[in-house]
PDB file of N, CA and C in Angstrom:
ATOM      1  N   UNK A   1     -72.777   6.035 -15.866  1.00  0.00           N
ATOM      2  CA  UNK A   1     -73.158   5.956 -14.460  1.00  0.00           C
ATOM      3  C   UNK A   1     -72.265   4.930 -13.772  1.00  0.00           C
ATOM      4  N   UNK A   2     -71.718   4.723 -12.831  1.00  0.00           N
ATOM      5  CA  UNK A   2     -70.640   4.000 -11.528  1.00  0.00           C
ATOM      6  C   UNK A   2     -71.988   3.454 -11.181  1.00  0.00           C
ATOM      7  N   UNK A   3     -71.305   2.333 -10.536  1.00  0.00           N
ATOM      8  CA  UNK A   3     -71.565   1.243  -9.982  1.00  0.00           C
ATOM      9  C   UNK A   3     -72.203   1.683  -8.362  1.00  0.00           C
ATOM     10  N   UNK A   4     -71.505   2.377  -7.929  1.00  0.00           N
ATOM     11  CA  UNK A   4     -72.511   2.884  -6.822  1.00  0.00           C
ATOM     12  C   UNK A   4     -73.427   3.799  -7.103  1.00  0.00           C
ATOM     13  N   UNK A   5     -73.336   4.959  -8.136  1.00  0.00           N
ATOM     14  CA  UNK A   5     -74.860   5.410  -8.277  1.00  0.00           C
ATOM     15  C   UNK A   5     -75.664   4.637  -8.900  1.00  0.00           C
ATOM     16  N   UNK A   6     -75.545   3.162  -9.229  1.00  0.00           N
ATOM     17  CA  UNK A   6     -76.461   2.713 -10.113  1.00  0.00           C
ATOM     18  C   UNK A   6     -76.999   2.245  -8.552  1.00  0.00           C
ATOM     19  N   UNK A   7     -76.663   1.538  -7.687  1.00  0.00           N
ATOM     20  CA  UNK A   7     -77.156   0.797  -6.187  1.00  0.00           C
ATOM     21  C   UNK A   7     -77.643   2.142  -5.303  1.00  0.00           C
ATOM     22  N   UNK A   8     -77.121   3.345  -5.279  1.00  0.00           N
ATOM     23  CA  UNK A   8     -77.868   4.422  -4.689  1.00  0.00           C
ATOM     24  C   UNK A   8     -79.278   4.731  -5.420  1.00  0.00           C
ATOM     25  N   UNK A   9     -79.329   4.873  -6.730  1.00  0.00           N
ATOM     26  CA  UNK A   9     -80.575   5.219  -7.240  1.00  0.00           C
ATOM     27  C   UNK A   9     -81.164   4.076  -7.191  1.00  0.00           C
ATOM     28  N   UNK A  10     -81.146   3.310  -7.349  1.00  0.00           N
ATOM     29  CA  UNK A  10     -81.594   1.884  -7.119  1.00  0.00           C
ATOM     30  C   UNK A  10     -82.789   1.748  -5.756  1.00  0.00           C
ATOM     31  N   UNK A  11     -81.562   1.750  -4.956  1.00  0.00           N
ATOM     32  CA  UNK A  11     -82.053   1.397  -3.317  1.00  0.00           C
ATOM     33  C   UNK A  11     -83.089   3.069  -3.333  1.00  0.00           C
ATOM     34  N   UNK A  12     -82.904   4.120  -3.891  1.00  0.00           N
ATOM     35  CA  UNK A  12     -83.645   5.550  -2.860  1.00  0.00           C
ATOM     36  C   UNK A  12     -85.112   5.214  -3.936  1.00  0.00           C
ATOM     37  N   UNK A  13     -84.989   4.343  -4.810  1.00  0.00           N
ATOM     38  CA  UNK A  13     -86.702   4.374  -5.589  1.00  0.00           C
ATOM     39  C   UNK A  13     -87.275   3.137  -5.009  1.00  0.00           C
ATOM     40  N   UNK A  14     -86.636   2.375  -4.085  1.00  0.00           N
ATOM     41  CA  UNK A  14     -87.630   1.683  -2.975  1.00  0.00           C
ATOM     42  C   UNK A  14     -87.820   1.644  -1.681  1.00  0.00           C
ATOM     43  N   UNK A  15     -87.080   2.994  -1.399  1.00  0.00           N
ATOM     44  CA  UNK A  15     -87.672   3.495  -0.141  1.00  0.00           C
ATOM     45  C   UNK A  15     -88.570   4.404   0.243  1.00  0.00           C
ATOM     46  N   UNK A  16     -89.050   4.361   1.397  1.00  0.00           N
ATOM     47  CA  UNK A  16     -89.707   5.767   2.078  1.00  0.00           C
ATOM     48  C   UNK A  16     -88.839   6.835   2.211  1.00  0.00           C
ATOM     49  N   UNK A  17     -87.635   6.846   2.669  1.00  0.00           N
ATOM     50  CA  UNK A  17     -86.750   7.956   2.810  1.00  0.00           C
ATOM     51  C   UNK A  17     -85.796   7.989   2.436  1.00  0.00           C
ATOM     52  N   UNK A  18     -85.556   8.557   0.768  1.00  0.00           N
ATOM     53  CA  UNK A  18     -84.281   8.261   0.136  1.00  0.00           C
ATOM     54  C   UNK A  18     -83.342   9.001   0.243  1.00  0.00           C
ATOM     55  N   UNK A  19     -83.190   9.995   1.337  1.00  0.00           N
ATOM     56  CA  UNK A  19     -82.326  10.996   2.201  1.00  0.00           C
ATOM     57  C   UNK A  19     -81.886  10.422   2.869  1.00  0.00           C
ATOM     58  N   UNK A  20     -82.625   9.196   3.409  1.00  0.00           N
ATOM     59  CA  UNK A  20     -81.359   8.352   4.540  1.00  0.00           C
ATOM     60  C   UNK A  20     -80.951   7.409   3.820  1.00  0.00           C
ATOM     61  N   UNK A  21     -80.760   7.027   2.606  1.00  0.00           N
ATOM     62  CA  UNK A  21     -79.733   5.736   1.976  1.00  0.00           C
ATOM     63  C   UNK A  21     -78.165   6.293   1.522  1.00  0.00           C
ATOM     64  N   UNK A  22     -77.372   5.625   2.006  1.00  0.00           N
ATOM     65  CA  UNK A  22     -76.072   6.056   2.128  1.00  0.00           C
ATOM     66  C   UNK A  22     -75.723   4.694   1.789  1.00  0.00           C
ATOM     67  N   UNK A  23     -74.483   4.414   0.889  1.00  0.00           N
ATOM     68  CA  UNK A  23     -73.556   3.693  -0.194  1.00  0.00           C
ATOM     69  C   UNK A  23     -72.567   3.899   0.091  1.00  0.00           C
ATOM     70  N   UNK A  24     -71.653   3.035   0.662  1.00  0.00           N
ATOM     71  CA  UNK A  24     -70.417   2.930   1.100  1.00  0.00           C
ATOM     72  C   UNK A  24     -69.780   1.862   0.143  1.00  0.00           C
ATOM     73  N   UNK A  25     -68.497   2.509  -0.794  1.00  0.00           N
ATOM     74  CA  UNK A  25     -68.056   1.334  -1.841  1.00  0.00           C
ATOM     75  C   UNK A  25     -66.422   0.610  -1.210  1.00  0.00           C
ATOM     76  N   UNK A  26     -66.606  -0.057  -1.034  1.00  0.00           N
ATOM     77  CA  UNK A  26     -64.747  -0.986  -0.724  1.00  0.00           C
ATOM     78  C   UNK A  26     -64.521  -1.870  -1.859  1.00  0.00           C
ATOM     79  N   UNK A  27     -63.453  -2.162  -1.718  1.00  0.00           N
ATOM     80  CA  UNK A  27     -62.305  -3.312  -2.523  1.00  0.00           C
ATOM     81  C   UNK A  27     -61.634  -4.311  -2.139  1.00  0.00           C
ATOM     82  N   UNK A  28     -62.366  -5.191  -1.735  1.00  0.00           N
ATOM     83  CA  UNK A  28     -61.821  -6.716  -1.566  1.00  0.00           C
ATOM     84  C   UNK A  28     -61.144  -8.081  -1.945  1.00  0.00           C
ATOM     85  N   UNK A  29     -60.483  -7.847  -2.570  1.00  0.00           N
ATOM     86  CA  UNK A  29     -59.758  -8.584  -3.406  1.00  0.00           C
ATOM     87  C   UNK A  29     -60.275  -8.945  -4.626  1.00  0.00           C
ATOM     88  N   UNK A  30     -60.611  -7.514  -5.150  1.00  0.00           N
ATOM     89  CA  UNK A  30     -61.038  -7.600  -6.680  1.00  0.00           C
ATOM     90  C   UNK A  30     -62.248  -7.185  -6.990  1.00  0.00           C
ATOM     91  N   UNK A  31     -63.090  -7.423  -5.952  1.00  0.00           N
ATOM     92  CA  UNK A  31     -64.521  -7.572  -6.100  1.00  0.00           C
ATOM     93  C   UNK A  31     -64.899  -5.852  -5.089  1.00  0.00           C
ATOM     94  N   UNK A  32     -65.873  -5.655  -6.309  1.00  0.00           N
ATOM     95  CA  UNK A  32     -66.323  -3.812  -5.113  1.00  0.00           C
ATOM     96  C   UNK A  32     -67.255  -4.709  -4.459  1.00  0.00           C
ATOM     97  N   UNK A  33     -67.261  -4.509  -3.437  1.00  0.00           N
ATOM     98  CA  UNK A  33     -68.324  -4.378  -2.508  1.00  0.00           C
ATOM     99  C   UNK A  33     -68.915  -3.078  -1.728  1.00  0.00           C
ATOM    100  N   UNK A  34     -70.267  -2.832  -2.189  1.00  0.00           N
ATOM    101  CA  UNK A  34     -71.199  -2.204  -1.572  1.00  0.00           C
ATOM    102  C   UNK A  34     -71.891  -2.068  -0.685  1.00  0.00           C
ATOM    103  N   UNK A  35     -71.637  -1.488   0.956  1.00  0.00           N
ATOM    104  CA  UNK A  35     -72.628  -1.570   1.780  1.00  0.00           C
ATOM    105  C   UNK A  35     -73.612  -0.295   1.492  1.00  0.00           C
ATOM    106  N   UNK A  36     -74.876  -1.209   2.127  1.00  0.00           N
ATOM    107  CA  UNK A  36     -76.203   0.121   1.894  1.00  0.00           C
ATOM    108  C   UNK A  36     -76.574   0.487   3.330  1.00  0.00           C
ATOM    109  N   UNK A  37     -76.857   1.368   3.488  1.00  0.00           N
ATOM    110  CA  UNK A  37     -77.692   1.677   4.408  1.00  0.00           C
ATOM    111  C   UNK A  37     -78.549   2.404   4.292  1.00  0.00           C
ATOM    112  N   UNK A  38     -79.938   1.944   5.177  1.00  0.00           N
ATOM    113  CA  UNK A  38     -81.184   2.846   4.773  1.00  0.00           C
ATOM    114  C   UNK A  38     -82.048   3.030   6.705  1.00  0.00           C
ATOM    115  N   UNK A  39     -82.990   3.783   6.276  1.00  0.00           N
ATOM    116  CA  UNK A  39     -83.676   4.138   7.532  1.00  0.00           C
ATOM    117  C   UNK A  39     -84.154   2.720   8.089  1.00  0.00           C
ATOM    118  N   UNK A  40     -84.343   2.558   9.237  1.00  0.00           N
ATOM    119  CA  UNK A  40     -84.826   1.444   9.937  1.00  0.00           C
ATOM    120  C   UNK A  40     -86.113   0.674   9.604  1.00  0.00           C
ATOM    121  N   UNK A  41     -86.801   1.892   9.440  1.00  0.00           N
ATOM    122  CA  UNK A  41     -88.383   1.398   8.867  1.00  0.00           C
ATOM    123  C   UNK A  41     -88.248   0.932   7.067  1.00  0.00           C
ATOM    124  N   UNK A  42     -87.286   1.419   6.789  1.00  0.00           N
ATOM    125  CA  UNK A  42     -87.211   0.942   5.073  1.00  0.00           C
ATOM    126  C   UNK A  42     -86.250  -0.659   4.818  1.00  0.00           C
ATOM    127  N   UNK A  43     -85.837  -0.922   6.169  1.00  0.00           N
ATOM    128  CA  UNK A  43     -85.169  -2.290   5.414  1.00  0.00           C
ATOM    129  C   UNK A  43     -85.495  -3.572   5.031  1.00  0.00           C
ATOM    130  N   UNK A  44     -87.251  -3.388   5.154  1.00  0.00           N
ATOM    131  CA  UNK A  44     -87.790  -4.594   4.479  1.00  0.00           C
ATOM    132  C   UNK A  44     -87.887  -4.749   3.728  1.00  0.00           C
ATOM    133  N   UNK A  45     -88.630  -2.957   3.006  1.00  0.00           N
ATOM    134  CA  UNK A  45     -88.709  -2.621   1.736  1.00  0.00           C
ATOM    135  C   UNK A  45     -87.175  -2.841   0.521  1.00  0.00           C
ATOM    136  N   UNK A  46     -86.163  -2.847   1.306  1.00  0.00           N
ATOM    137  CA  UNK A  46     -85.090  -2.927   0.055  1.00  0.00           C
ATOM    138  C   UNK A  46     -85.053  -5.038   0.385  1.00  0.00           C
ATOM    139  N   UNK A  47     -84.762  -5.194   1.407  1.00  0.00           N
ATOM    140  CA  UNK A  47     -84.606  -7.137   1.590  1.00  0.00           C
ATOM    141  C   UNK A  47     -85.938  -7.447   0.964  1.00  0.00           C
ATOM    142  N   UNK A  48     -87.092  -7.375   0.970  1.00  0.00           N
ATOM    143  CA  UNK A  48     -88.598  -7.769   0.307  1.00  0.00           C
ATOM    144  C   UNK A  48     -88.368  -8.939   1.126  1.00  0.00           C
ATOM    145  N   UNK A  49     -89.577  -9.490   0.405  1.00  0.00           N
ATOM    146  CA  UNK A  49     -90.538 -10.669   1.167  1.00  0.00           C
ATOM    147  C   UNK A  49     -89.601 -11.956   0.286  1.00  0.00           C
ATOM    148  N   UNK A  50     -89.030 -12.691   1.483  1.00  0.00           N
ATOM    149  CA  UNK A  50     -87.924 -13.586   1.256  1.00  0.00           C
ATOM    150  C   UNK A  50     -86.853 -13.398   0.421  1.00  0.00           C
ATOM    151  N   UNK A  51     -86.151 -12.175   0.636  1.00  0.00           N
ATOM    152  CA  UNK A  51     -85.030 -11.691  -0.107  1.00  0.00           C
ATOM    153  C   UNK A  51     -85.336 -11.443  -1.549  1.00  0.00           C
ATOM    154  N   UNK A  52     -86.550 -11.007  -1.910  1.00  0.00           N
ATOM    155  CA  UNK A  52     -86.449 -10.932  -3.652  1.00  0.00           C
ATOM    156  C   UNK A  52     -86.333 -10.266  -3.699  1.00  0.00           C
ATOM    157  N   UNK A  53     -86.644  -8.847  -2.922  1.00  0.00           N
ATOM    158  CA  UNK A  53     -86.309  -7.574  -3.923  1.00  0.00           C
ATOM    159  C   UNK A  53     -84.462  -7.265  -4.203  1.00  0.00           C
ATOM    160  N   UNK A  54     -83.976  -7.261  -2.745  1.00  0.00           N
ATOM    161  CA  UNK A  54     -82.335  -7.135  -2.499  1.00  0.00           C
ATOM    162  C   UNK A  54     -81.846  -8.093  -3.884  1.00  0.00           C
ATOM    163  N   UNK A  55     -82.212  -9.963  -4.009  1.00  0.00           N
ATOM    164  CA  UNK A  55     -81.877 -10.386  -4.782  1.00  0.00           C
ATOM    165  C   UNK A  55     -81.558  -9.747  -6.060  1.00  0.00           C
ATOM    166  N   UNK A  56     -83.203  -9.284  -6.575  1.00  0.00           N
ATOM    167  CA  UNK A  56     -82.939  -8.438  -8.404  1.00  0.00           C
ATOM    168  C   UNK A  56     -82.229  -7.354  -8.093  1.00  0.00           C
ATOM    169  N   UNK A  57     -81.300  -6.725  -7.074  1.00  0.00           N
ATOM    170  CA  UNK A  57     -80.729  -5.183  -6.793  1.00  0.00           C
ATOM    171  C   UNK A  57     -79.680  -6.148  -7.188  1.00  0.00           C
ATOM    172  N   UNK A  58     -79.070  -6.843  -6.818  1.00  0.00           N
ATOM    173  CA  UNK A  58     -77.519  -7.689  -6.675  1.00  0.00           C
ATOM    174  C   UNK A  58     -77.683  -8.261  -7.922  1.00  0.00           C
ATOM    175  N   UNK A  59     -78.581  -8.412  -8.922  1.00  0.00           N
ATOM    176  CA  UNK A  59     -78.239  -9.057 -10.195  1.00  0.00           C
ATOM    177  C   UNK A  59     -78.180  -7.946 -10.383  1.00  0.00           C
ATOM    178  N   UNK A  60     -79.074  -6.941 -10.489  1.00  0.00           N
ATOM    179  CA  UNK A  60     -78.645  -5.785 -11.733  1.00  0.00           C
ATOM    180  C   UNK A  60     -77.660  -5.091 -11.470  1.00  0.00           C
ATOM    181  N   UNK A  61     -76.588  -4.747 -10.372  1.00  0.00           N
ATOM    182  CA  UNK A  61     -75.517  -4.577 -10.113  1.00  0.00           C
ATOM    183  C   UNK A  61     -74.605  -5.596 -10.866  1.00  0.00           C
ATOM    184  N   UNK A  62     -74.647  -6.913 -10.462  1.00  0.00           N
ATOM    185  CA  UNK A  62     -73.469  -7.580 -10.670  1.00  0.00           C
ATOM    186  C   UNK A  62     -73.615  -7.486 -12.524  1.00  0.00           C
ATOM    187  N   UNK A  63     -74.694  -7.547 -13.182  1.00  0.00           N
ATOM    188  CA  UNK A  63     -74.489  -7.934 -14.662  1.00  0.00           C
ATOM    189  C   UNK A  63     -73.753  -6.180 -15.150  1.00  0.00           C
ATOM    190  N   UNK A  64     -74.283  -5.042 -14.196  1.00  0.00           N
ATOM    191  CA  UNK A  64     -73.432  -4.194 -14.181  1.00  0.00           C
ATOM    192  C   UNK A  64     -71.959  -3.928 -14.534  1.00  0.00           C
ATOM    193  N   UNK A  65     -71.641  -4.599 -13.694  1.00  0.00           N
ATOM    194  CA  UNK A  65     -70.457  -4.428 -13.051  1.00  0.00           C
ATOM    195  C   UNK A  65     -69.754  -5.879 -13.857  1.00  0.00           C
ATOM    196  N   UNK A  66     -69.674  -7.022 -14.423  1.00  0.00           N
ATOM    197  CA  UNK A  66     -69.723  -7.696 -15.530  1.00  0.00           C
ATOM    198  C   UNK A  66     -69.316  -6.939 -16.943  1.00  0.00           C
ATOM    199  N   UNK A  67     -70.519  -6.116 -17.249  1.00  0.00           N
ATOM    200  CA  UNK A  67     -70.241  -5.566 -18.124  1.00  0.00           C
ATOM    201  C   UNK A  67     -68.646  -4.302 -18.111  1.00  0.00           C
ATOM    202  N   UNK A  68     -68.618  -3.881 -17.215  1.00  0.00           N
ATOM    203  CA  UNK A  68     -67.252  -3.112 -16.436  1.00  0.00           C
ATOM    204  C   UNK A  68     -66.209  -4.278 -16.182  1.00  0.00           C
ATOM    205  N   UNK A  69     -66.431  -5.623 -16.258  1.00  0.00           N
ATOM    206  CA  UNK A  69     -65.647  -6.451 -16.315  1.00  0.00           C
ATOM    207  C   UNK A  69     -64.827  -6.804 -14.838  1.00  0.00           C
ATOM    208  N   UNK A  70     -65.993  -6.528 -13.285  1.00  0.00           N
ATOM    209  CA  UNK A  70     -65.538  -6.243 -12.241  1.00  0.00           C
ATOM    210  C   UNK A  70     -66.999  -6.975 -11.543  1.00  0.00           C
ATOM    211  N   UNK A  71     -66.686  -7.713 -10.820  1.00  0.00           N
ATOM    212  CA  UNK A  71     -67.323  -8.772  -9.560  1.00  0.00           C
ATOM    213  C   UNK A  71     -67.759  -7.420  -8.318  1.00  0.00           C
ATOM    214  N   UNK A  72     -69.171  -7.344  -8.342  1.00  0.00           N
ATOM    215  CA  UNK A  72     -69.767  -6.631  -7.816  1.00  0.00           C
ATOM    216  C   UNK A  72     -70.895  -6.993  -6.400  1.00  0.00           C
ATOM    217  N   UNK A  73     -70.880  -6.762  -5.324  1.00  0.00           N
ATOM    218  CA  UNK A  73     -71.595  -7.619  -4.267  1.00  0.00           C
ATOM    219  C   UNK A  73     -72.248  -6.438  -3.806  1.00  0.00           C
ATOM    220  N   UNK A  74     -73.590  -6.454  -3.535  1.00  0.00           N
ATOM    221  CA  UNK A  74     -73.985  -5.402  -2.588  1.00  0.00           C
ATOM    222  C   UNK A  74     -74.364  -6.091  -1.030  1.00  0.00           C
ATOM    223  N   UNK A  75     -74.468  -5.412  -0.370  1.00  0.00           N
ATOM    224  CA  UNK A  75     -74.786  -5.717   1.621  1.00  0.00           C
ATOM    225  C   UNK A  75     -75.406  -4.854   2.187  1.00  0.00           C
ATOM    226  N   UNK A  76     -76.733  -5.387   2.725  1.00  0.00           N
ATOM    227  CA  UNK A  76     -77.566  -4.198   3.549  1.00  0.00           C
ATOM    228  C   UNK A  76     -76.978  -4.524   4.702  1.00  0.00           C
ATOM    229  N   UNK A  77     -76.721  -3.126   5.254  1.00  0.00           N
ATOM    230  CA  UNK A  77     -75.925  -3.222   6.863  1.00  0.00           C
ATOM    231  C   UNK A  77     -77.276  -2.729   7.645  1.00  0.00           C
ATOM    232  N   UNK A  78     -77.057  -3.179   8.611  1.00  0.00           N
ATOM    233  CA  UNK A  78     -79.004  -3.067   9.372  1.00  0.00           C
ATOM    234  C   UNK A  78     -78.075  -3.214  11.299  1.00  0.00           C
ATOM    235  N   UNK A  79     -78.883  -1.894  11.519  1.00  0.00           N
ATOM    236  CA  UNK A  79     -78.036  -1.423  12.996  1.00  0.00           C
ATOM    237  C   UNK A  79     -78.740  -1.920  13.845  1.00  0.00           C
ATOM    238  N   UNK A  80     -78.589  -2.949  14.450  1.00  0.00           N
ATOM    239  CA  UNK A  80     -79.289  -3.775  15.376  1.00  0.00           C
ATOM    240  C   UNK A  80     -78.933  -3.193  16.310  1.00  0.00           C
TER     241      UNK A  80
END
């Protein structure tokens, strides 16, 4: 499994609408970075109550992506 379907399946089993989470992967000087995006009403549910849930998403990515031997960041993008 890649590093972005591990953060897509990830993010669509803590939402309400896992038809609207979309994973956008870039390359930043070494490091993938992952933006997420999810429905408006679901972005509490992936940030949780004082960043814990997003937190354990970004460890289990990065020890991921570690193990792939590659510096891994995820980012909820939220359309203000």
């Amino acid at each position: 499994m890649s590093l972005k379907n591990l953060v897509e399946t990830a993010v669509q089993m803590l939402v309400e609408e896992p038809d609207a989470v979309t994973v956008e992967e870039s390359d930043d000087r070494g490091t993938k970075v992952f933006e997420v995006r999810v429905a408006p009403p679901d972005v509490g549910r992936v940030i949780g109550k004082e960043g814990r849930v997003i937190t354990c998403v970004r460890q289990l990515v990065g020890a991921a992506g570690a193990k792939e031997q590659t510096r891994a960041v995820v980012k909820v993008i939220t359309d203000d």
